[in-house]
C-alpha atoms as a PDB file:
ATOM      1  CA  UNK A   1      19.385  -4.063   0.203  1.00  0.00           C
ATOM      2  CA  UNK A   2      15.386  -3.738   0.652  1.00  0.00           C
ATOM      3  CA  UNK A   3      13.509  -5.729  -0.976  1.00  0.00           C
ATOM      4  CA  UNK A   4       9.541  -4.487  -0.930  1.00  0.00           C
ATOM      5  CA  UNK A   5       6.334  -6.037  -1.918  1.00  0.00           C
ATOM      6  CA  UNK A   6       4.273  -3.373  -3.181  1.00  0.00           C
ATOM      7  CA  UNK A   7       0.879  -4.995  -3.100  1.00  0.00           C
ATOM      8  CA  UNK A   8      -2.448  -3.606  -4.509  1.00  0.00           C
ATOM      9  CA  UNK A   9      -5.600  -3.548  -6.115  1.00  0.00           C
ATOM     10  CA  UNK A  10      -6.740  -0.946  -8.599  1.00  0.00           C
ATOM     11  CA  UNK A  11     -10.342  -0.642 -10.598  1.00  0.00           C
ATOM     12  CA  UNK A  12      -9.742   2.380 -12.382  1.00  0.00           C
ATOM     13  CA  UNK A  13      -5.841   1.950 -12.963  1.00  0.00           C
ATOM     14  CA  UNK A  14      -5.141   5.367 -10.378  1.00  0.00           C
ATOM     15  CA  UNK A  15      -4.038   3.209  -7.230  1.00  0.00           C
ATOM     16  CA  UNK A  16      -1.901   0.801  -9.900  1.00  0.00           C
ATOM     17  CA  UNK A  17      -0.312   3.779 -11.250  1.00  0.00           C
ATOM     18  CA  UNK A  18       0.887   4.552  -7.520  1.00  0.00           C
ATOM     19  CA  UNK A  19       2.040   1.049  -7.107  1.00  0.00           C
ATOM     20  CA  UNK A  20       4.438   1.631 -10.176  1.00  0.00           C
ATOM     21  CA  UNK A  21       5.000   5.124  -8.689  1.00  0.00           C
ATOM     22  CA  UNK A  22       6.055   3.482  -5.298  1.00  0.00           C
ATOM     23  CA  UNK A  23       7.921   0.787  -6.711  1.00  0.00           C
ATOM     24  CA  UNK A  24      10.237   3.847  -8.979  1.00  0.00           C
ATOM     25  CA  UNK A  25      10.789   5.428  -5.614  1.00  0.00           C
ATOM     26  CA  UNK A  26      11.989   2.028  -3.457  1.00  0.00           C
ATOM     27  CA  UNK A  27      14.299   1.301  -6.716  1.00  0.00           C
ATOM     28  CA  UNK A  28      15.689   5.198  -6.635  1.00  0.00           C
ATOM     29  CA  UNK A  29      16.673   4.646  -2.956  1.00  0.00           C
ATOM     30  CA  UNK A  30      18.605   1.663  -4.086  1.00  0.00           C
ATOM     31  CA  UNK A  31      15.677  -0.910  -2.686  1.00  0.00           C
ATOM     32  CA  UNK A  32      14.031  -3.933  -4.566  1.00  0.00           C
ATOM     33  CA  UNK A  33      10.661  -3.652  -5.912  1.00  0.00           C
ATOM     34  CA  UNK A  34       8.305  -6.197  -6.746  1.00  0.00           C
ATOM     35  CA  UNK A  35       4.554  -4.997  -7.967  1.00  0.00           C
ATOM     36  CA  UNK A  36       1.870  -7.968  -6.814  1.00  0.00           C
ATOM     37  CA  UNK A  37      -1.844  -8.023  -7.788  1.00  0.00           C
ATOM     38  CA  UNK A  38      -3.207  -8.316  -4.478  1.00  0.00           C
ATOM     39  CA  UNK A  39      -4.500 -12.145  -5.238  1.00  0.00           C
ATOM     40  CA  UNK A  40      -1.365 -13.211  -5.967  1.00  0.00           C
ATOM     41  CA  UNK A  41      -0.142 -12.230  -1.908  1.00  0.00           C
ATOM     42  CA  UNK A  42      -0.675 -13.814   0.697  1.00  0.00           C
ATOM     43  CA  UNK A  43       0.660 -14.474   4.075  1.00  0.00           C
ATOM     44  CA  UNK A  44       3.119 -17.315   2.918  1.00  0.00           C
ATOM     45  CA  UNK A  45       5.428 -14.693   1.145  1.00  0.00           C
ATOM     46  CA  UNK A  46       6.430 -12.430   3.603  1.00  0.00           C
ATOM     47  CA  UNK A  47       9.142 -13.552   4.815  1.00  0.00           C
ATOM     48  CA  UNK A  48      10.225 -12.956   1.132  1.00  0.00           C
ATOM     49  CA  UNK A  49      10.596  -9.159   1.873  1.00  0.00           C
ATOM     50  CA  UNK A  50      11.765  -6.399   4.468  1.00  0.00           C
ATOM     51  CA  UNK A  51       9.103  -4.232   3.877  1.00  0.00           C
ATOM     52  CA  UNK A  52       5.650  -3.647   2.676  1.00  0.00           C
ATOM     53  CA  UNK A  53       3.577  -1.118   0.755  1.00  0.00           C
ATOM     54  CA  UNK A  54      -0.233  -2.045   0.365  1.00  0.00           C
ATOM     55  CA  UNK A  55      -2.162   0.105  -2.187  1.00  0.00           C
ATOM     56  CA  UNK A  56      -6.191   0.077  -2.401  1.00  0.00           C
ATOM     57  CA  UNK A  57      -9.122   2.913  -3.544  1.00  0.00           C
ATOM     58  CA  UNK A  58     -11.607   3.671  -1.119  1.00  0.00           C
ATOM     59  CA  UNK A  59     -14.506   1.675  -2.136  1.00  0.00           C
ATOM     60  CA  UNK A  60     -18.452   1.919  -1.163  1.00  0.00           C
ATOM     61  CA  UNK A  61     -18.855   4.005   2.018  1.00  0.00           C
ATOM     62  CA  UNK A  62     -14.784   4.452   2.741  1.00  0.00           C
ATOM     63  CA  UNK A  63     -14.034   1.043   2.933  1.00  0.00           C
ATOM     64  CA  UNK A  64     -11.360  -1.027   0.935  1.00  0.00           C
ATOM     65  CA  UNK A  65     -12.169  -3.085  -1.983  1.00  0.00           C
ATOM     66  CA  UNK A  66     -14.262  -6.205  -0.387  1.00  0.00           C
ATOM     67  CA  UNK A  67     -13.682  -9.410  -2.558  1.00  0.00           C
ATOM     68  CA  UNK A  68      -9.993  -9.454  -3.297  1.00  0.00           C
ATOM     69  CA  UNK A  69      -8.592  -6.819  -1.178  1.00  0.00           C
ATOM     70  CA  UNK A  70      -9.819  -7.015   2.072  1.00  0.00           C
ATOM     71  CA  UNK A  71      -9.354 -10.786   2.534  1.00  0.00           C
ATOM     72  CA  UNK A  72      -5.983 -10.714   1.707  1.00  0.00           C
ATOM     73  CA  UNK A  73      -5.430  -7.794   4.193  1.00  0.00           C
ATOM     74  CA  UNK A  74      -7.214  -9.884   6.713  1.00  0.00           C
ATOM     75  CA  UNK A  75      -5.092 -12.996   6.155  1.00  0.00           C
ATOM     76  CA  UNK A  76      -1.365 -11.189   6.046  1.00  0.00           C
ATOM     77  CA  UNK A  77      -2.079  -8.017   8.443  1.00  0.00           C
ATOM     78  CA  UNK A  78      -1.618 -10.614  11.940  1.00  0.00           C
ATOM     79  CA  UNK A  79       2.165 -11.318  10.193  1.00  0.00           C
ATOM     80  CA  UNK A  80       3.393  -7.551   9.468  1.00  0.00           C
ATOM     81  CA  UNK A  81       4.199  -7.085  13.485  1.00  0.00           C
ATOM     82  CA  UNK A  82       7.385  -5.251  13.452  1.00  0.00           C
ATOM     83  CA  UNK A  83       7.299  -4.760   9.996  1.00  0.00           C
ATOM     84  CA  UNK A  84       7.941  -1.518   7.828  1.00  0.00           C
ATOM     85  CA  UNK A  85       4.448  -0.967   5.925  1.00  0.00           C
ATOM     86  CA  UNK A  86       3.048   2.044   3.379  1.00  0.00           C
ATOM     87  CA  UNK A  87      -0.128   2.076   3.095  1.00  0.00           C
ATOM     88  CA  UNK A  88      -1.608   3.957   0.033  1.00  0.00           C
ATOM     89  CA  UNK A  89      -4.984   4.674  -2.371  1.00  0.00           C
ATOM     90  CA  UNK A  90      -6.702   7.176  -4.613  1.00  0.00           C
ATOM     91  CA  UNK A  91     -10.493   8.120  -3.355  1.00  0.00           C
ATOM     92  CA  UNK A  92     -12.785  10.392  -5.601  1.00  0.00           C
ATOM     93  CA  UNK A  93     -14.873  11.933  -2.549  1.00  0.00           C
ATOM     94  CA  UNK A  94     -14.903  11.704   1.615  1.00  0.00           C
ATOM     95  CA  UNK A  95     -12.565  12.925   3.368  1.00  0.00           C
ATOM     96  CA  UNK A  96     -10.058   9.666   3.672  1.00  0.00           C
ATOM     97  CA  UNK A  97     -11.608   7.456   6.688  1.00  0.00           C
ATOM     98  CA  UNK A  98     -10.513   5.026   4.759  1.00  0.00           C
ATOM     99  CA  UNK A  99      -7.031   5.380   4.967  1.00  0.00           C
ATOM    100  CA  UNK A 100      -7.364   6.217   8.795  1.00  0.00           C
ATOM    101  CA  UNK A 101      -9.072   3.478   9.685  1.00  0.00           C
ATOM    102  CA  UNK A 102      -6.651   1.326   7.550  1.00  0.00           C
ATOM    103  CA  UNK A 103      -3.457   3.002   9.134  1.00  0.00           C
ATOM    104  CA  UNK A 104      -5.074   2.153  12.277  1.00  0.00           C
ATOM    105  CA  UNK A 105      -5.836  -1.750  11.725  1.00  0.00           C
ATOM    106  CA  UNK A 106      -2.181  -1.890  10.446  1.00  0.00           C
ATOM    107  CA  UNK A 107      -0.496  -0.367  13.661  1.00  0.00           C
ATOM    108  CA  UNK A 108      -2.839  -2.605  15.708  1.00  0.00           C
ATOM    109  CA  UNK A 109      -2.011  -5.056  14.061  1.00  0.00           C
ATOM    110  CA  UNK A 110       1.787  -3.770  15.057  1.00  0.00           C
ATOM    111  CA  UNK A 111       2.645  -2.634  11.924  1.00  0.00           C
ATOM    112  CA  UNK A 112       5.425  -0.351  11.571  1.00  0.00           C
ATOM    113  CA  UNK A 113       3.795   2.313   9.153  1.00  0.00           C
ATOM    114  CA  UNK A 114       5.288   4.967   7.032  1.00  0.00           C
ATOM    115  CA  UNK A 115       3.747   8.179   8.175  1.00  0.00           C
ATOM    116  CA  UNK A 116       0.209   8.147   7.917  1.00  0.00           C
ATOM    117  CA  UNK A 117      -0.535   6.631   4.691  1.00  0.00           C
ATOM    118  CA  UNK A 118      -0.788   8.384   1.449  1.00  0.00           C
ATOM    119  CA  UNK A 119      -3.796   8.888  -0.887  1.00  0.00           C
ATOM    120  CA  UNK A 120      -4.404  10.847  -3.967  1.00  0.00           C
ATOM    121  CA  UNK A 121      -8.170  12.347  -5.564  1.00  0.00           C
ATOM    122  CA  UNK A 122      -8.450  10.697  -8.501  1.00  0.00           C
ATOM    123  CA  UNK A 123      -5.239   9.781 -10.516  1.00  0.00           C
ATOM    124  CA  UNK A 124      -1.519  10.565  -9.267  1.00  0.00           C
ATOM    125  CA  UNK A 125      -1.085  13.118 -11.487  1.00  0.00           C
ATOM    126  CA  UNK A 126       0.826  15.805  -9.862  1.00  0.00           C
ATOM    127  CA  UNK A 127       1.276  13.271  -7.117  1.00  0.00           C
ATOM    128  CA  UNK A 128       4.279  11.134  -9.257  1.00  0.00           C
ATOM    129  CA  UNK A 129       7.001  12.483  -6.935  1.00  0.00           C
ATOM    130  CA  UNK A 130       4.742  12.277  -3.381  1.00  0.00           C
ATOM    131  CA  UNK A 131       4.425   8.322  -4.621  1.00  0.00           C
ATOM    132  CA  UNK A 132       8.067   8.404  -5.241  1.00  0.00           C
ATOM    133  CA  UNK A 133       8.913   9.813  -1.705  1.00  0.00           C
ATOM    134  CA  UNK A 134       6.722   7.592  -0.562  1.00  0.00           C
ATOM    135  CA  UNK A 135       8.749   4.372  -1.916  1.00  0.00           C
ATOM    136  CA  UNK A 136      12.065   5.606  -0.603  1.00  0.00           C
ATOM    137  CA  UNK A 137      10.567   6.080   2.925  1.00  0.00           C
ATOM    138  CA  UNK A 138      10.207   1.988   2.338  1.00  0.00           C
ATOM    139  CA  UNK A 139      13.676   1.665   0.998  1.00  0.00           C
END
């Protein structure tokens, strides 16, 4: 069985209703799903799962969040080689560079990733099953 971190950061409450979204789908696919505030992750606990979904908005100029988020991305991204990662957010206007240039970093960073990311405008809704797929491509 999968167990998956599903690891995010959420100011409005849109990119933690994906996490939950996510975390439905891994657990419909038969998977293990734990849903971790992105300051309580950190490098030390991946070798506690098989796979990884990280979830963030796009912040500022297409960016991710730059206090809790980032850092944490910074510290765990060198230890996700090989790994299975998702990599998902909700944005309210661009066109998602920030999720490109994210998906990018990970598979640098040699990242397995899940397609190429998923994002939402706004809240999920209409989205709930997209999320869900989303999970079970991590399960």
């Amino acid at each position: 069985m999968s167990k998956v971190a599903v690891v995010f950061w959420s100011q409005t409450g849109n990119t933690e209703a994906m996490a939950n979204l996510v975390a439905e789908g891994v657990r419909a696919a038969g998977g293990e799903a734990e849903v971790i505030y992105c300051s309580d992750f950190n490098a030390g606990r991946i070798a506690e799962f098989s796979a990884f979904a990280f979830g963030c908005p796009a912040m500022g100029d297409e960016v991710l969040e730059e206090t809790e988020f980032q850092p944490m991305w910074d510290e765990v991204k060198g230890s996700l080689s090989g790994k299975k990662v998702g990599l998902f957010g909700s944005y309210g206007w661009g066109d998602g560079k920030w999720l490109r240039d994210w998906v990018e970093d990970a598979k640098n960073a040699g990242a397995q990733v899940v397609g190429e990311g998923l994002m939402v405008n706004s809240a999920p809704d209409g989205s709930e099953d997209e999320c869900r797929e989303y999970g079970k491509a991590l399960a």
